[in-house]
Protein backbone atom coordinates (compact mmCIF):
# COMPACT_ATOMS: atom_id res chain seq x y z
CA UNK A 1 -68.79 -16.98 72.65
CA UNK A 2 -67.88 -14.40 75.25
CA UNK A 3 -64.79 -12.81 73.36
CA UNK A 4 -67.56 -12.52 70.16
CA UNK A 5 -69.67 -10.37 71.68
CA UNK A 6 -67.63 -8.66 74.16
CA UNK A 7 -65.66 -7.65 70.62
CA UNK A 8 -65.44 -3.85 70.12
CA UNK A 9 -66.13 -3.21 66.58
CA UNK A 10 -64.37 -0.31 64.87
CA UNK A 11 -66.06 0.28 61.50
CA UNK A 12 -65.46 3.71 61.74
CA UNK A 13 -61.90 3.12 61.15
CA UNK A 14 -61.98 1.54 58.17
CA UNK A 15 -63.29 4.09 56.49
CA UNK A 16 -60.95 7.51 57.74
CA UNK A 17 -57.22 7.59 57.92
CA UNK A 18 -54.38 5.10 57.19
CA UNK A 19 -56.81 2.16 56.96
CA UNK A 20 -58.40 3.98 54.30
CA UNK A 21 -55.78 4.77 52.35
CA UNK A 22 -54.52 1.52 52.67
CA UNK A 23 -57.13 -0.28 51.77
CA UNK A 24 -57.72 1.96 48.53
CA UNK A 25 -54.64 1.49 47.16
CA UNK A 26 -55.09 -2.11 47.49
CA UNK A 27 -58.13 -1.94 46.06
CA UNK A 28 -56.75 0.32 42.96
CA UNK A 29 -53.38 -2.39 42.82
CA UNK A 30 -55.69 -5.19 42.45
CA UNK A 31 -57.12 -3.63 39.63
CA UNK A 32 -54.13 -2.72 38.08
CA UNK A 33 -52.62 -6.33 37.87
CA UNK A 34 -55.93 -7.71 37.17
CA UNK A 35 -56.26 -6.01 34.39
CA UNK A 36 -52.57 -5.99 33.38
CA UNK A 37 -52.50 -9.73 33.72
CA UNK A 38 -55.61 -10.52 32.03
CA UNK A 39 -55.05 -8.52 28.69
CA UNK A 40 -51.34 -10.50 28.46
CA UNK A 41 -52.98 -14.07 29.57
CA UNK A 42 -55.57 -13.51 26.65
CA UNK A 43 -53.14 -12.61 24.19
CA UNK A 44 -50.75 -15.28 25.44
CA UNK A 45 -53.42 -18.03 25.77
CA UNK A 46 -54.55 -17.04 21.69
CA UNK A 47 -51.05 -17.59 20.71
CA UNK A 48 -50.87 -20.89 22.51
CA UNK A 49 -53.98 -22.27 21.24
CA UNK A 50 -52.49 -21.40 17.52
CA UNK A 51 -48.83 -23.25 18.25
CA UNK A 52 -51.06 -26.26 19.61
CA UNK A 53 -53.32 -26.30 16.32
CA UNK A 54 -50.08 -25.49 14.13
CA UNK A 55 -49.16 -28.56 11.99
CA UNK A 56 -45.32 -28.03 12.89
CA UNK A 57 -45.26 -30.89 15.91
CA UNK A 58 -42.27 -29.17 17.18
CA UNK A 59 -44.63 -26.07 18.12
CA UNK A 60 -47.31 -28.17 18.95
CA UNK A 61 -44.76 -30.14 21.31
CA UNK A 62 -43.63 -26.85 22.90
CA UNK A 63 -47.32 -25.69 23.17
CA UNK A 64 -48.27 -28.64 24.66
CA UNK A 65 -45.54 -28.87 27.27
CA UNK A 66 -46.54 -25.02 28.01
CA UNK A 67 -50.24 -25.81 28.96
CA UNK A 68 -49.40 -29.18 30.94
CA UNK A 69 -46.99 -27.38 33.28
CA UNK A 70 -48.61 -24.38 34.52
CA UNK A 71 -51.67 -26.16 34.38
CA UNK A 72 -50.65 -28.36 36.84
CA UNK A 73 -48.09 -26.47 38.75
CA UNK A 74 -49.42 -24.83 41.94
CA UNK A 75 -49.76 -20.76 41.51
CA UNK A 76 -48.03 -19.83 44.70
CA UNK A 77 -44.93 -21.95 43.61
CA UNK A 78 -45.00 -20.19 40.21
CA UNK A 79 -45.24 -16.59 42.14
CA UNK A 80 -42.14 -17.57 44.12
CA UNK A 81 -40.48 -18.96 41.13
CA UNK A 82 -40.48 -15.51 39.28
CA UNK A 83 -40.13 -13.61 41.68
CA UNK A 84 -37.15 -15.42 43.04
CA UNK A 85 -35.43 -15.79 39.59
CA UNK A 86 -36.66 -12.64 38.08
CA UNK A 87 -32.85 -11.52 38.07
CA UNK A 88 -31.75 -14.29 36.14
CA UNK A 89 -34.69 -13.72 33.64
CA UNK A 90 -34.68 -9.76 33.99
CA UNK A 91 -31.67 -7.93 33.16
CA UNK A 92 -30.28 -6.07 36.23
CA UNK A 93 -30.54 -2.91 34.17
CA UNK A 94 -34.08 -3.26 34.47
CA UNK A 95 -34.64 -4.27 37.28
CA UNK A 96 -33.02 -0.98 38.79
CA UNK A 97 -35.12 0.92 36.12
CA UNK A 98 -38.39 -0.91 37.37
CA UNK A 99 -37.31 -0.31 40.82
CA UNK A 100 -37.11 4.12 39.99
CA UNK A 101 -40.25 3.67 38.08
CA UNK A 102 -42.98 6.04 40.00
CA UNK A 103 -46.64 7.21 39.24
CA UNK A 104 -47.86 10.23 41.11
CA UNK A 105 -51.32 10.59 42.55
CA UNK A 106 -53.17 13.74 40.65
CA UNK A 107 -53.41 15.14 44.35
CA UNK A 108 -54.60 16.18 46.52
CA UNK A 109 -58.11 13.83 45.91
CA UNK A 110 -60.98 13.04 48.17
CA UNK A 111 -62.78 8.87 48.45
CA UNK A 112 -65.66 8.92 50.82
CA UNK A 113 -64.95 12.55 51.79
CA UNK A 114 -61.47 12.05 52.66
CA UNK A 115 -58.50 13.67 51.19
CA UNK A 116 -55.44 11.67 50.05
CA UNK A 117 -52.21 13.08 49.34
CA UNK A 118 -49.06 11.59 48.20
CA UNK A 119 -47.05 9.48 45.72
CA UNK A 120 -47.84 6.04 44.70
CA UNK A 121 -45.62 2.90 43.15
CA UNK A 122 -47.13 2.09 39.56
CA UNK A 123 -44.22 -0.64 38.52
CA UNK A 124 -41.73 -2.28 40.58
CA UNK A 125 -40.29 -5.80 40.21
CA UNK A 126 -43.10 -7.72 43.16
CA UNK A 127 -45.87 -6.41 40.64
CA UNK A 128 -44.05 -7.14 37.48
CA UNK A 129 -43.21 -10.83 38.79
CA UNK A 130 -46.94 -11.37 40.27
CA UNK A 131 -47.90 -9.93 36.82
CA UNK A 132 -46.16 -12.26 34.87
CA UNK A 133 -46.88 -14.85 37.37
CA UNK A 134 -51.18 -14.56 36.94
CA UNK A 135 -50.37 -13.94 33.09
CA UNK A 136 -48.68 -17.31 32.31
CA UNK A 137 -50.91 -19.50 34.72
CA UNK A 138 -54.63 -18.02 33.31
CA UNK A 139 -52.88 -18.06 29.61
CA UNK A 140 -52.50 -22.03 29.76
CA UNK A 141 -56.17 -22.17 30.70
CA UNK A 142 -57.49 -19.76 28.34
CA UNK A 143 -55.89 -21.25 25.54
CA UNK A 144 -57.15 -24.64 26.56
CA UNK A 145 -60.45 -22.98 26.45
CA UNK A 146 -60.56 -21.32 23.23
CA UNK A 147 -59.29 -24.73 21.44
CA UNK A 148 -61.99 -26.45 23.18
CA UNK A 149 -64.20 -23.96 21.58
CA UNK A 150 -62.39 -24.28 18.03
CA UNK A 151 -63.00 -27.65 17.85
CA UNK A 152 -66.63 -27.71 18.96
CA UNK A 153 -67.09 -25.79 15.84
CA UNK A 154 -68.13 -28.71 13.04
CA UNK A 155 -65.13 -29.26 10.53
CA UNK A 156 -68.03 -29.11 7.43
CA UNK A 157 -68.12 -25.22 8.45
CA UNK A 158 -64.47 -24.50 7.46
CA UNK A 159 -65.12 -26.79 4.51
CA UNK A 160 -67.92 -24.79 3.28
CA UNK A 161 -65.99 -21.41 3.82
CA UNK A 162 -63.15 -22.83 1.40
CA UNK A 163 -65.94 -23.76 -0.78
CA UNK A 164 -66.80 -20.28 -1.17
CA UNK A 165 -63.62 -19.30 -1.56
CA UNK A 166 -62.32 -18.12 1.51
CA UNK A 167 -58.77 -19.01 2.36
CA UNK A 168 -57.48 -21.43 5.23
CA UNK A 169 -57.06 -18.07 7.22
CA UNK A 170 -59.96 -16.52 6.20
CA UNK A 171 -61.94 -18.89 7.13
CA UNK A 172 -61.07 -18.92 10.85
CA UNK A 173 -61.61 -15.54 10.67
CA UNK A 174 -64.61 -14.83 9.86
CA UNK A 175 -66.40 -18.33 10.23
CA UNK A 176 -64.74 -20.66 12.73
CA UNK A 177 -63.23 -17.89 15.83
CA UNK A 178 -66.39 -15.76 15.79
CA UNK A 179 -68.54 -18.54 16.69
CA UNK A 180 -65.86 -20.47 18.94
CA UNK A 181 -65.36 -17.25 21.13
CA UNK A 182 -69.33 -17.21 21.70
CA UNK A 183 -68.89 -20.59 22.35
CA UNK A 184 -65.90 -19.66 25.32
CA UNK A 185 -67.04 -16.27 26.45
CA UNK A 186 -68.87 -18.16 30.17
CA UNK A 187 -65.31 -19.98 30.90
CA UNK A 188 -63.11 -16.81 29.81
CA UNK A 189 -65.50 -14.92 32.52
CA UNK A 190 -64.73 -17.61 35.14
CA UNK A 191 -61.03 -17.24 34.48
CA UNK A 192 -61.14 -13.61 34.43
CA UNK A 193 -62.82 -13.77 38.22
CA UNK A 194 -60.40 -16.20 39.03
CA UNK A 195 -57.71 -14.39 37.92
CA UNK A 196 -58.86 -11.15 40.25
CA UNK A 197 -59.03 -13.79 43.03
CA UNK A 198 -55.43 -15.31 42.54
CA UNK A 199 -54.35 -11.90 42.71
CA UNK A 200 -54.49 -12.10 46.22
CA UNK A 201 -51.83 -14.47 46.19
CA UNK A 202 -48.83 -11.48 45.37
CA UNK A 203 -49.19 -10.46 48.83
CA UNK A 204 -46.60 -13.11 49.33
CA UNK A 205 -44.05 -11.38 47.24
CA UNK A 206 -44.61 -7.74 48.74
CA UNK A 207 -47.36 -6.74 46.37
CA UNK A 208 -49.56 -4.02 48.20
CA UNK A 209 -52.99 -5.58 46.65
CA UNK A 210 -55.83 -6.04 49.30
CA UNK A 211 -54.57 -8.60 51.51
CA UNK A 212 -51.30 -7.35 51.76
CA UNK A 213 -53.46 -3.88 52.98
CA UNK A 214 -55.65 -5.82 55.22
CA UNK A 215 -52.69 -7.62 56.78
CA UNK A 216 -50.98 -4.22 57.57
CA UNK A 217 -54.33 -2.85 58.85
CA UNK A 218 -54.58 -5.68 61.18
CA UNK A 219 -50.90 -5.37 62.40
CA UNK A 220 -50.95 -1.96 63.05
CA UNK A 221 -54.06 -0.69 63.90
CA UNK A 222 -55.50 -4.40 65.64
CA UNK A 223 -58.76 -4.15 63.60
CA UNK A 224 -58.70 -7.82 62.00
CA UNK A 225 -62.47 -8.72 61.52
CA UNK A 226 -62.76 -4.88 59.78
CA UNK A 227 -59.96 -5.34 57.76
CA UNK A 228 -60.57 -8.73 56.22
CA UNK A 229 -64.25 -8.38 56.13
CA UNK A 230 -64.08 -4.84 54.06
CA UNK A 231 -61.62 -7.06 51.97
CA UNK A 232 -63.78 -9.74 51.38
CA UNK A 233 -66.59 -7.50 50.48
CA UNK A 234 -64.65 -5.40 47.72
CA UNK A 235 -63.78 -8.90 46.15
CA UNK A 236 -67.07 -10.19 46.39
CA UNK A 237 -68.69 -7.08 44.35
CA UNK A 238 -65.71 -7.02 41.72
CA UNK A 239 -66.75 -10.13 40.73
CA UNK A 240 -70.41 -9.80 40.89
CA UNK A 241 -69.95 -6.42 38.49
CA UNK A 242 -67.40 -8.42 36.24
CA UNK A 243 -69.99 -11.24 35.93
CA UNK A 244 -72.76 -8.64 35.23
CA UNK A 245 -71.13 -6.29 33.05
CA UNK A 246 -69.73 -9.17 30.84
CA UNK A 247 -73.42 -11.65 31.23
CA UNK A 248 -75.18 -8.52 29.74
CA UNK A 249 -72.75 -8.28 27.02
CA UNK A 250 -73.36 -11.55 26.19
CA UNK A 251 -76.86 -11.58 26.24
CA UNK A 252 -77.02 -8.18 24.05
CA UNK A 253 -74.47 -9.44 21.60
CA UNK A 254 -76.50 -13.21 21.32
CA UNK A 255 -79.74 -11.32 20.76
CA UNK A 256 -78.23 -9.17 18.52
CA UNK A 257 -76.84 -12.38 16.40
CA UNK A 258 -80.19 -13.76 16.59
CA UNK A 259 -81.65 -10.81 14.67
């Protein structure tokens, strides 16, 4: 209890210098992925779902075999899988193109009246791998998801869209997935917040996100409780304003369905 209180806290240095700068560029690299891997995991887990409803069982076989294994395959193995046989799966040409690949800051800029200057990594191959990593784990859930969704959606409904004369296609279209995605929109907001989360996981690889920030802010500047608690709080309010943003969403677009 002693070394608590006798602990010197240094707040102020969180928020001027390296520790800031740091700790935004984690914060604006965990966006990036996020968002990066979500998009892909959506489209990814869509596709999946289709192969597992396709009546070719080959497809549905392969789709099937997709879901089970990253399902059920821890995410920090999968992170160290790609990223330790991205260059069988990535061509070495690209992988020394993803490696010169640089975004520049707009510079000079100020963040809580401080002024950052310099350049900044946008691709290289720890956030493609981590990328590709979060987008083929989430995809195996989402697509699990939206077929749970699919078929809580009563068969007469696609009957009586034939019956009307829409096609097999059509039908999903604009009578079965509309519905079904109302149906899925609470889990696809729990996988998009734990998505953000398992982000934090790339630090592993060398991907500057937040924990990889806080880590360096504790090694070099011995500031631990600062770090990871300024860390914990900029997770903590991404996914209370993803939950918000998206629950009001959903609660405009229901009411507007209801009317």
């Amino acid at each position: 209890m002693d070394g608590i209180l006798d602990y010197n806290f240094q707040w102020a240095k969180m928020f001027s210098g390296e520790p800031a700068l740091w700790m935004w560029e984690g914060f604006t690299t965990t966006l990036q992925i996020s968002a990066i891997a979500l998009v892909g995991a959506m489209l990814l887990g869509i596709f999946i779902c289709i192969l597992r409803m396709t009546p070719f069982k080959p497809l549905r076989w392969f789709a099937l075999a997709y879901t089970e294994f990253f399902r059920n395959t821890p995410l920090l193995v999968q992170i160290f899988f790609w990223y330790n046989a991205s260059h069988f799966v990535i061509p070495a040409g690209i992988n020394e193109w993803m490696n010169d690949l640089y975004y520049w800051f707009p510079g000079p800029f100020a963040v809580l009246g401080h002024e950052f200057v310099g350049e900044w990594v946008l691709f290289n191959v720890e956030l493609i791998t981590g990328v590709i990593a979060l987008t083929v784990y989430t995809s195996a859930f989402i697509a699990e998801e939206i077929r749970a969704g699919i078929f809580s959606i009563p068969k007469n409904q696609l009957e009586a869209s034939r019956a009307v004369g829409l096609s097999f296609l059509q039908g999903y279209r604009y009578v079965i997935m509309p519905q079904a995605l109302r149906i899925v929109i609470p889990p696809l907001i729990s996988q998009a917040l734990n998505l953000i989360k398992n982000s934090s996981l790339c630090m592993v690889i060398g991907v500057t996100e937040m924990m990889f920030q806080a880590t360096q802010i504790e090694s070099y500047h011995a500031i631990p409780f600062e770090a990871f608690s300024v860390a914990l709080m900029i997770y903590l309010a991404i996914s209370l304003v993803v939950s918000f943003c998206i629950t009001m969403y959903n609660k405009h677009f229901m009411i507007q369905v209801m009317y």
